[in-house]
C-alpha atoms as a PDB file:
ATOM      1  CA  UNK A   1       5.969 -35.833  34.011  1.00  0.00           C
ATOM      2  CA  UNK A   2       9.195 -34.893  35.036  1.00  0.00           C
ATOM      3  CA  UNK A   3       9.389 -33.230  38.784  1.00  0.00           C
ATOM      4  CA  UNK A   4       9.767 -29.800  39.089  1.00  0.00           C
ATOM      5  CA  UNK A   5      13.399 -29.623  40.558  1.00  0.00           C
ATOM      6  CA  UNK A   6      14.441 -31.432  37.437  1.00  0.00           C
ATOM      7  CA  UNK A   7      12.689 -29.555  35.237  1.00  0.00           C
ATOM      8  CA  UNK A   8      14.020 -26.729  36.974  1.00  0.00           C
ATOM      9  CA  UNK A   9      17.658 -27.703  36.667  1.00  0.00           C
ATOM     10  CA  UNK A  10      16.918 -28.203  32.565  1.00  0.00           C
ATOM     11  CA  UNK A  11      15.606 -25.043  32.068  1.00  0.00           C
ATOM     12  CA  UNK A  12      18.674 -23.628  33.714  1.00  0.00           C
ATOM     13  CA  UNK A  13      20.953 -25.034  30.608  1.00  0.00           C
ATOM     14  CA  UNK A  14      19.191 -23.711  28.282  1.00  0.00           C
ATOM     15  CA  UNK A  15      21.371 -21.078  26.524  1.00  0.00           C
ATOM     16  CA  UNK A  16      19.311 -19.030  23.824  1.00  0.00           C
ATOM     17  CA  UNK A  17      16.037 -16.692  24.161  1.00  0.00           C
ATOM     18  CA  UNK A  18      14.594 -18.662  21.015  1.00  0.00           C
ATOM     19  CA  UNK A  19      15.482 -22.480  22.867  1.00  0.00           C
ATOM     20  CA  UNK A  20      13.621 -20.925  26.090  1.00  0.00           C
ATOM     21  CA  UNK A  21      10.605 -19.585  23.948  1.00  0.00           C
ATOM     22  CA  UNK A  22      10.376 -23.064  21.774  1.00  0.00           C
ATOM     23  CA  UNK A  23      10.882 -25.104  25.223  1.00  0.00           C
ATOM     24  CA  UNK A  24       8.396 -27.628  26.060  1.00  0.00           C
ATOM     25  CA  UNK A  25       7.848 -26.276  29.817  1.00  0.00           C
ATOM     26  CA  UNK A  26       6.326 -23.409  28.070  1.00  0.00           C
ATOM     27  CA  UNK A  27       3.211 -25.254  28.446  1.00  0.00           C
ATOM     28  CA  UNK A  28       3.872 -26.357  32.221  1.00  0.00           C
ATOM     29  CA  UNK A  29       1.266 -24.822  34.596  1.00  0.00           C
ATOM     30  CA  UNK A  30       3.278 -25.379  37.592  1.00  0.00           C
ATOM     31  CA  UNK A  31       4.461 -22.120  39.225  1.00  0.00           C
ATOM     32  CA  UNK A  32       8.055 -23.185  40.084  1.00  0.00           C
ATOM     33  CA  UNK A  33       7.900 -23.766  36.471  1.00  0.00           C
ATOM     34  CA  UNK A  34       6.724 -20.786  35.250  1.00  0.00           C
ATOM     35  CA  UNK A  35       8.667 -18.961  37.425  1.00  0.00           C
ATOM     36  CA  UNK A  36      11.925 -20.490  36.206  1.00  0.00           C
ATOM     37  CA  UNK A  37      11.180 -19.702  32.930  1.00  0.00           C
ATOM     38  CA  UNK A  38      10.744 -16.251  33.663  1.00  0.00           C
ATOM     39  CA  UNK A  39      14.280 -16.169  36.174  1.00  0.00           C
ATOM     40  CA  UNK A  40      16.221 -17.953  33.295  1.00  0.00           C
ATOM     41  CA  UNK A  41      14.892 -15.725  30.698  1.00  0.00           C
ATOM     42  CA  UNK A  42      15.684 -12.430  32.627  1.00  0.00           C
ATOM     43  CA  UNK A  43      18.874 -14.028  32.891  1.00  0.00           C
ATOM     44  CA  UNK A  44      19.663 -14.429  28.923  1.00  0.00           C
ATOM     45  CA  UNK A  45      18.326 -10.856  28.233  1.00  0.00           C
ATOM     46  CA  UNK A  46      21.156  -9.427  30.767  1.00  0.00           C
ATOM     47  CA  UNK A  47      23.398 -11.678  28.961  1.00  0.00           C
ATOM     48  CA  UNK A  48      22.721 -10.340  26.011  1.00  0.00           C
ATOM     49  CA  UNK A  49      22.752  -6.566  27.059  1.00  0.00           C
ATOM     50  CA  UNK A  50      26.250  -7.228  28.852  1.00  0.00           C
ATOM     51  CA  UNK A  51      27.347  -8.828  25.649  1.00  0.00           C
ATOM     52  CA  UNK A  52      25.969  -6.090  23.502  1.00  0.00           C
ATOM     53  CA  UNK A  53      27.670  -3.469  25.762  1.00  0.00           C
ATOM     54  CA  UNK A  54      30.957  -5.314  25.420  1.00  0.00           C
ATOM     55  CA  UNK A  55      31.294  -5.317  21.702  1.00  0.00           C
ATOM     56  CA  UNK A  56      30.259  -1.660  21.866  1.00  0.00           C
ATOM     57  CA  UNK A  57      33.522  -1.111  24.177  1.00  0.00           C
ATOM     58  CA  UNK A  58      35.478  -2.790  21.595  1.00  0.00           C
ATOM     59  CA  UNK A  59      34.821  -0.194  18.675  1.00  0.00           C
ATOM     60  CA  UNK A  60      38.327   1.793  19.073  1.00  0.00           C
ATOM     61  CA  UNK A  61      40.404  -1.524  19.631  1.00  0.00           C
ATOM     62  CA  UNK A  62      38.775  -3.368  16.631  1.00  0.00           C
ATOM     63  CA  UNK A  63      40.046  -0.330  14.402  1.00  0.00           C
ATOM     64  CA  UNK A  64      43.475  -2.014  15.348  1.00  0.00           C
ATOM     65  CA  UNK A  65      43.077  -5.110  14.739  1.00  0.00           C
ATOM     66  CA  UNK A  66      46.521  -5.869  13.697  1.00  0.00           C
ATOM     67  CA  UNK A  67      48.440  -3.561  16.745  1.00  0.00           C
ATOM     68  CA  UNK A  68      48.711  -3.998  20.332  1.00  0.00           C
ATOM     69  CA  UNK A  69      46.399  -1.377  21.649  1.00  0.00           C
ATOM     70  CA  UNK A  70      46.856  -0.185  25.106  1.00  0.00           C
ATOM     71  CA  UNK A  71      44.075   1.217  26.996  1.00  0.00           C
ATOM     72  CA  UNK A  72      45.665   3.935  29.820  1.00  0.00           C
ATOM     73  CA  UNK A  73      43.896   5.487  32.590  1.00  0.00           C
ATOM     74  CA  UNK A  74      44.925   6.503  36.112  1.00  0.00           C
ATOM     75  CA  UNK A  75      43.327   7.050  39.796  1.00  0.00           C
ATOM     76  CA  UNK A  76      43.751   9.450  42.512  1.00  0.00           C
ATOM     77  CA  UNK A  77      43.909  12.989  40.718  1.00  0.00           C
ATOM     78  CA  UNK A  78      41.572  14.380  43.294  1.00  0.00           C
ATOM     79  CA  UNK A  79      42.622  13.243  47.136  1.00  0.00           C
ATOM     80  CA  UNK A  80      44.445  15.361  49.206  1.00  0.00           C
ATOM     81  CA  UNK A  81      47.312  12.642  50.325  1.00  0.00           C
ATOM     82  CA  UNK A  82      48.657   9.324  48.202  1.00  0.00           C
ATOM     83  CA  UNK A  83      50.027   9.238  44.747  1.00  0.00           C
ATOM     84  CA  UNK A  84      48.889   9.379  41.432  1.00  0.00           C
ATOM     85  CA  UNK A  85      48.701   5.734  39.648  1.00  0.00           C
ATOM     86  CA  UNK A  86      48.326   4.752  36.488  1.00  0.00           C
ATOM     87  CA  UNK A  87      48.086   1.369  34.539  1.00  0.00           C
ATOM     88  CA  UNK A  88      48.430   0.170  30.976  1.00  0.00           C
ATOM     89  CA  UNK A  89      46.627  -2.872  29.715  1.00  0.00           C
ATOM     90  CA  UNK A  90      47.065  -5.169  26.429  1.00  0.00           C
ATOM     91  CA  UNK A  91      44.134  -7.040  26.685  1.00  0.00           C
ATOM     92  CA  UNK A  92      44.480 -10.099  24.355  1.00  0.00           C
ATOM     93  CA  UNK A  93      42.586 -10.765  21.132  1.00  0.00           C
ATOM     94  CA  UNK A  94      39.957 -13.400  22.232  1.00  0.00           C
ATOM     95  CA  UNK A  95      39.741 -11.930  25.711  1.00  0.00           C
ATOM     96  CA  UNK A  96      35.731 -11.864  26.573  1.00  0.00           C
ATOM     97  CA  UNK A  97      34.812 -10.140  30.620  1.00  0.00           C
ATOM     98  CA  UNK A  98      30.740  -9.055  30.021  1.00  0.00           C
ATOM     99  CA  UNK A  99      30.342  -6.647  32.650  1.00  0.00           C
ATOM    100  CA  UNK A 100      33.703  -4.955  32.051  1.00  0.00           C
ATOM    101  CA  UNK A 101      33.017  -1.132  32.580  1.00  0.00           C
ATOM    102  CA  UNK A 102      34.742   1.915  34.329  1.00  0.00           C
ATOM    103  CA  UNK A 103      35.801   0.889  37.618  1.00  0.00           C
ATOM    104  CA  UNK A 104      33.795   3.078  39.585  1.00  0.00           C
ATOM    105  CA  UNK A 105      30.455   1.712  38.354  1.00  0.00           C
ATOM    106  CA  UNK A 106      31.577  -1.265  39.677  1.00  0.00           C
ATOM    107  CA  UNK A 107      30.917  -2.834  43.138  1.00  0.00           C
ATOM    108  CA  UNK A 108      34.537  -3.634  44.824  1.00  0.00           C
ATOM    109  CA  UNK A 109      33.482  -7.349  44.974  1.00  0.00           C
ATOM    110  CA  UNK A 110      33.367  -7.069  41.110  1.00  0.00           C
ATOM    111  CA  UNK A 111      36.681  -5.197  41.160  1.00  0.00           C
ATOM    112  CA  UNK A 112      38.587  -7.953  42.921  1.00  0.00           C
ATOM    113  CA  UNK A 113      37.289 -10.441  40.732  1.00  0.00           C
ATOM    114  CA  UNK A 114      37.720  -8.630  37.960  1.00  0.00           C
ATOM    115  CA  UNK A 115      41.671  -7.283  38.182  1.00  0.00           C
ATOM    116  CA  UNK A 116      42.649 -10.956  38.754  1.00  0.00           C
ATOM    117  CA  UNK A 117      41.321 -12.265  35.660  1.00  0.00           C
ATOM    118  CA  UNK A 118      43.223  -8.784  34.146  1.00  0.00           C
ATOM    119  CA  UNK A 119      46.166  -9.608  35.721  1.00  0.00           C
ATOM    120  CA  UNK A 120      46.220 -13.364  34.837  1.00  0.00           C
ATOM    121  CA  UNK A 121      45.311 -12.763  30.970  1.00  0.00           C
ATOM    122  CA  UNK A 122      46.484  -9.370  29.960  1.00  0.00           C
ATOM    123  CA  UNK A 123      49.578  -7.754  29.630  1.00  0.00           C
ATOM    124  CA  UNK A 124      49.827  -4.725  32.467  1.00  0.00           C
ATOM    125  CA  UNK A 125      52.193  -2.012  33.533  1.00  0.00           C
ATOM    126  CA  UNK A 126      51.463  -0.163  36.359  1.00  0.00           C
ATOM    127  CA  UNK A 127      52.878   3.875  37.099  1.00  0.00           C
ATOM    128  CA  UNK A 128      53.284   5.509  39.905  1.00  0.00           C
ATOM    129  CA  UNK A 129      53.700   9.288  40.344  1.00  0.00           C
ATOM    130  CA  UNK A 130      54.975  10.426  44.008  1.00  0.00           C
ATOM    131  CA  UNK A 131      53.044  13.038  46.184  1.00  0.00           C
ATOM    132  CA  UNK A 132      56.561  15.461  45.773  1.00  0.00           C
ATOM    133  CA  UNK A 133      56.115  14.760  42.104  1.00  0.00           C
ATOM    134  CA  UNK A 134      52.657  15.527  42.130  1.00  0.00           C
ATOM    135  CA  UNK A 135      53.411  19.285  44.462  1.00  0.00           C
ATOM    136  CA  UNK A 136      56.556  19.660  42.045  1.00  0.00           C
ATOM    137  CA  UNK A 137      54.849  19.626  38.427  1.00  0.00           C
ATOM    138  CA  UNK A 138      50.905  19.856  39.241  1.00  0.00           C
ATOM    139  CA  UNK A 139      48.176  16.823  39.217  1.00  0.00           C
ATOM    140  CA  UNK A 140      47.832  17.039  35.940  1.00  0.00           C
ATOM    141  CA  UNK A 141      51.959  16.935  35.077  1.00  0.00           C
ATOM    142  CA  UNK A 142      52.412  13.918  37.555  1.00  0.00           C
ATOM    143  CA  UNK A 143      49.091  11.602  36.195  1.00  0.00           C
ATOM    144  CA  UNK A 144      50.704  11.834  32.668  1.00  0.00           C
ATOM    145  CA  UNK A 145      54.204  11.007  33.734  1.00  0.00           C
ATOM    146  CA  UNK A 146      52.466   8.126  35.922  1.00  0.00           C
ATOM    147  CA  UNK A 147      50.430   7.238  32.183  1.00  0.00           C
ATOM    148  CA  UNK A 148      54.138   6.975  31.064  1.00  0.00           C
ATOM    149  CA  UNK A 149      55.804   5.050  33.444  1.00  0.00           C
ATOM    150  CA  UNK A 150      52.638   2.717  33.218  1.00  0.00           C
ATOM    151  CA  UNK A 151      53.270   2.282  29.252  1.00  0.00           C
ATOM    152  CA  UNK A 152      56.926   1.418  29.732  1.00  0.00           C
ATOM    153  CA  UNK A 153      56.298  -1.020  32.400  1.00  0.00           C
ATOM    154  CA  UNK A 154      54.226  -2.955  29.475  1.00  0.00           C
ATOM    155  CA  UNK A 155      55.906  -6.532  28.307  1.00  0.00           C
ATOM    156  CA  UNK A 156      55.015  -5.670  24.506  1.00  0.00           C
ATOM    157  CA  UNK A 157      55.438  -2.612  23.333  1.00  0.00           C
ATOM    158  CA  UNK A 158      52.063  -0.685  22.157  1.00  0.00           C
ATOM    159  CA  UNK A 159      51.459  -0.090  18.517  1.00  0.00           C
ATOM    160  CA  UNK A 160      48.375   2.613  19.468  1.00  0.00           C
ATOM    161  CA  UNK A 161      47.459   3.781  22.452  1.00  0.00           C
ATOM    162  CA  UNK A 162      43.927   5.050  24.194  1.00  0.00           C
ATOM    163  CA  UNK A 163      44.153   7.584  26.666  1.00  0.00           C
ATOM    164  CA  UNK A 164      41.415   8.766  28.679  1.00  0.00           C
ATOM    165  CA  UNK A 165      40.881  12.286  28.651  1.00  0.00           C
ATOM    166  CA  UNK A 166      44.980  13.056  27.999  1.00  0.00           C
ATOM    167  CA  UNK A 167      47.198  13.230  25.298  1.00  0.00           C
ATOM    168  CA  UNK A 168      50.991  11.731  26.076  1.00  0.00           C
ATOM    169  CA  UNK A 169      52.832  12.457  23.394  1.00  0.00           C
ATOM    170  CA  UNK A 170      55.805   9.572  24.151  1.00  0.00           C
ATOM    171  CA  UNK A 171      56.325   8.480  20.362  1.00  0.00           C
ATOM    172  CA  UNK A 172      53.702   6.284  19.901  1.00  0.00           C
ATOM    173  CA  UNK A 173      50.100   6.529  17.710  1.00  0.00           C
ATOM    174  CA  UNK A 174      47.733   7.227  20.528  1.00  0.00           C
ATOM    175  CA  UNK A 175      43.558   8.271  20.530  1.00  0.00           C
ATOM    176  CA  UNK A 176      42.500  10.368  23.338  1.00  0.00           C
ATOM    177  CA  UNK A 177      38.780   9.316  25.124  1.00  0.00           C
ATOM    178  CA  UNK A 178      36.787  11.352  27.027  1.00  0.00           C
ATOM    179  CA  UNK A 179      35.226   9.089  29.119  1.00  0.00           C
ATOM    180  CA  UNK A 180      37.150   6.649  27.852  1.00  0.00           C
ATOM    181  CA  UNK A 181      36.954   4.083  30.314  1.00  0.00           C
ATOM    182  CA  UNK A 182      33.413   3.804  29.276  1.00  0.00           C
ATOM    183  CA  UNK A 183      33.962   3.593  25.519  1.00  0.00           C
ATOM    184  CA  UNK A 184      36.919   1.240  25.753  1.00  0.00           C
ATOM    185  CA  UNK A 185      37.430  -2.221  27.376  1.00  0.00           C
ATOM    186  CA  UNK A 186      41.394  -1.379  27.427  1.00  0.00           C
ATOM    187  CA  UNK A 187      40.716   1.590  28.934  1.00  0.00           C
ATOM    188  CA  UNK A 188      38.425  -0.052  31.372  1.00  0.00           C
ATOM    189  CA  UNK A 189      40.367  -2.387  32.206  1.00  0.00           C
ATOM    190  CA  UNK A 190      43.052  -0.071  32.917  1.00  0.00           C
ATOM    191  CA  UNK A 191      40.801   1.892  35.170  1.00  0.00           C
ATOM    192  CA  UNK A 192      39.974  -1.303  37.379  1.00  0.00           C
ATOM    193  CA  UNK A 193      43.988  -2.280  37.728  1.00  0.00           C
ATOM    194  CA  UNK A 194      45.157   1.600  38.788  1.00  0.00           C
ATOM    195  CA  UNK A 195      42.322   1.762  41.130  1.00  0.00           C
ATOM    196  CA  UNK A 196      42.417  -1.449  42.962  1.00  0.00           C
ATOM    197  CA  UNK A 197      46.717  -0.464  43.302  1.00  0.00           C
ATOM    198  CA  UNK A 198      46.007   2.841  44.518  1.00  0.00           C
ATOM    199  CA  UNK A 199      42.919   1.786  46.643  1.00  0.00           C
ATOM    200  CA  UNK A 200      45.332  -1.032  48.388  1.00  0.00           C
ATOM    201  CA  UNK A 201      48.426   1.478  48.776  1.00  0.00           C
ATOM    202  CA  UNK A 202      45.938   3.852  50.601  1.00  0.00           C
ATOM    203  CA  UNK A 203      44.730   1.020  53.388  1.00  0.00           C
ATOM    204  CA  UNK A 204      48.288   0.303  53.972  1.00  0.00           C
ATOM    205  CA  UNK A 205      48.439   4.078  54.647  1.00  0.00           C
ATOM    206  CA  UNK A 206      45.413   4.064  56.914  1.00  0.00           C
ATOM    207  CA  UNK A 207      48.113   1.622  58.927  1.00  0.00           C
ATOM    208  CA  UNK A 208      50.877   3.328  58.987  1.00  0.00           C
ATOM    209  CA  UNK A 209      48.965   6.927  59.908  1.00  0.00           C
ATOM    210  CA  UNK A 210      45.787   6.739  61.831  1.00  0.00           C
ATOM    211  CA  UNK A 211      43.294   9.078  62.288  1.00  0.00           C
ATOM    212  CA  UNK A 212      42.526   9.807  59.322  1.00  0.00           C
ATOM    213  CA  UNK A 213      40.180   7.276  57.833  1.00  0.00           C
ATOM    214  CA  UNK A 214      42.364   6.662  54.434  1.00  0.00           C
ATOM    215  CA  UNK A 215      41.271   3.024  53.988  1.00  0.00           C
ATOM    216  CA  UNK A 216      37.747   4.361  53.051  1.00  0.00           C
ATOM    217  CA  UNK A 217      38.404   7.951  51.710  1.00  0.00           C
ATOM    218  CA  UNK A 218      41.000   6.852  49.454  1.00  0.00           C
ATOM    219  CA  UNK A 219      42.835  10.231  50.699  1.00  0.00           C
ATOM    220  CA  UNK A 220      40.006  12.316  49.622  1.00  0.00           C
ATOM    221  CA  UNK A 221      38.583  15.187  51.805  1.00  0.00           C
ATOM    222  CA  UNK A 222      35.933  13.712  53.808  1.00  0.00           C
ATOM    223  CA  UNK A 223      35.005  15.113  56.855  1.00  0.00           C
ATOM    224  CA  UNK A 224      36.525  11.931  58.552  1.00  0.00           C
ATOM    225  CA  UNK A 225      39.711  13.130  56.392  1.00  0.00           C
ATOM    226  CA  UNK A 226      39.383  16.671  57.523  1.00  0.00           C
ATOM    227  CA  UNK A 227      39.104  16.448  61.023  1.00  0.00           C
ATOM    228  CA  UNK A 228      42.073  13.658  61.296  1.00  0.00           C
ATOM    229  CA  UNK A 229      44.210  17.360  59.806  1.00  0.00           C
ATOM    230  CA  UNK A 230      42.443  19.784  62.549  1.00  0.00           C
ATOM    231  CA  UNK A 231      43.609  16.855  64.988  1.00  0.00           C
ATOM    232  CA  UNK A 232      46.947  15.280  63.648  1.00  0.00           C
ATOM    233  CA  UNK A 233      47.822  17.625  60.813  1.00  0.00           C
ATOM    234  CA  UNK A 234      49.553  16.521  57.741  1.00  0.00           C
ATOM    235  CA  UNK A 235      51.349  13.228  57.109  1.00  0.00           C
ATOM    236  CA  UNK A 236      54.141  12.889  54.334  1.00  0.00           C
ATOM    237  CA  UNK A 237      51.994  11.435  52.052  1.00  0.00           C
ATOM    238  CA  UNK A 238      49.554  14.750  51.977  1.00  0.00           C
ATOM    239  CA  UNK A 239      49.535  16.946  49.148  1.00  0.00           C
ATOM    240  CA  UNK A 240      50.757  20.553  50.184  1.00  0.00           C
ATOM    241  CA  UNK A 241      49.876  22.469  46.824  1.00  0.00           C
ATOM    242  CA  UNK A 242      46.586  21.082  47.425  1.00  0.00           C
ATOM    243  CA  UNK A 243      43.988  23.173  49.600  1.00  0.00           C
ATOM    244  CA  UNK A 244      42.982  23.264  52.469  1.00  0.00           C
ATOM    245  CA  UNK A 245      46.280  21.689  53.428  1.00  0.00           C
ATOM    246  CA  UNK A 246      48.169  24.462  51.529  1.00  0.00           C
ATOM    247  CA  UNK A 247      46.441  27.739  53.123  1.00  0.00           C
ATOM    248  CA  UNK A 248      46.429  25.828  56.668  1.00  0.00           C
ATOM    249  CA  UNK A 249      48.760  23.147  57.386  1.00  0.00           C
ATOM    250  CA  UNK A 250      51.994  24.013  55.550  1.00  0.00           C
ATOM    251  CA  UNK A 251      54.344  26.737  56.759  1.00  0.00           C
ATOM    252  CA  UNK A 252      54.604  29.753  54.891  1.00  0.00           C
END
């Protein structure tokens, strides 16, 4: 009989549900066994449900089969301080991440890993619009230009585009999502590269102006946030059409 730490290390290559079920340690008593079996078969059934949820994602891009699609989304609509930044990603016909989802359901280890294997296979623009843009035309004004500027930064230029939650209108066959970087694996994708970029921009800020926690708000208003104003008031990179700062830290 073989030992346990080989059988152990066998069971770990097995790659279906039905090989596992069929498997001749089936009938081992031994608990470190039994209890790979059970590990390595909770293992293939998340496999499978990641899988699953990935093909899902792919419903709007496989109705393009033939056209680059790019997947659009942006991050930072709601802080008080930092720009608006958007990405556009080309993800490439065979490309396969299981876990891919909308960047904030993901941890930041996952994140990382996850925009450098985006970065390294896909095609990617990145847009960025600026905090006077953003007081100049509204939030909503400066994320599309950002969308924009994100599109044109592409290498290839998009056949069809999906948009979450926003129309562009720049010329080019486009779908809008709601939710969309949970329906599409562009979209998600494009989700993970804006945030990371705006996330990174917004620790070099905490740097450059202390006292007011920005490499874990983001720029949002967290009490952290809100007391650094009370204390420091606002930097140039806070939003003045944007309250409180605009009823107490601007002059009228």
């Amino acid at each position: 009989m073989k030992t346990i730490k080989s059988s152990v290390s066998d069971i770990k290559c097995i790659n279906t549900l039905e090989a596992l079920q069929s498997s001749e340690y089936q009938e081992d008593p031994r608990k470190g066994v039994q209890n790979a079996l059970k590990s390595r078969r909770n293992q293939l059934v998340k496999e499978i449900q990641l899988r699953d949820e990935y093909h899902e994602m792919m419903a709007f891009e496989l109705q393009h089969t033939d056209s680059f699609v790019a997947g659009i989304d942006e991050a930072g609509r709601g802080p008080l301080a930092g720009e608006v930044v958007a990405a556009a990603v080309i993800l490439p016909a065979d490309f396969y991440l299981p876990g891919l989802n909308d960047s904030k359901k993901l941890s930041l280890k996952k994140r990382l890993s996850f925009r450098e294997i985006i970065m390294q296979e896909a095609d990617y623009g990145i847009g960025i619009a600026t905090v006077e843009e953003i007081d100049e035309m509204n939030i909503y004004e400066a994320a599309k230009c950002a969308m924009k500027r994100a599109v044109s930064n592409l290498k290839k230029q998009p056949d069809h585009l999906l948009v979450d939650a926003m129309t562009l209108n720049c010329g080019i066959e486009e779908t809008s999502l709601i939710k969309g970087d949970q329906r599409s694996v562009s979209i998600a994708a494009a989700s993970i590269i804006a945030k990371t970029t705006r996330d990174s921009m917004m620790e070099a800020y905490d740097l450059k102006y202390p006292g007011y926690d920005f490499s874990k708000n983001k720029g949002y208003g967290t009490s952290t946030h809100l007391d650094g104003l009370e204390k420091n008031g606002i930097t140039p990179i806070h939003r003045k059409t944007f309250e409180p700062i605009k009823s107490k830290f601007t002059v009228k």
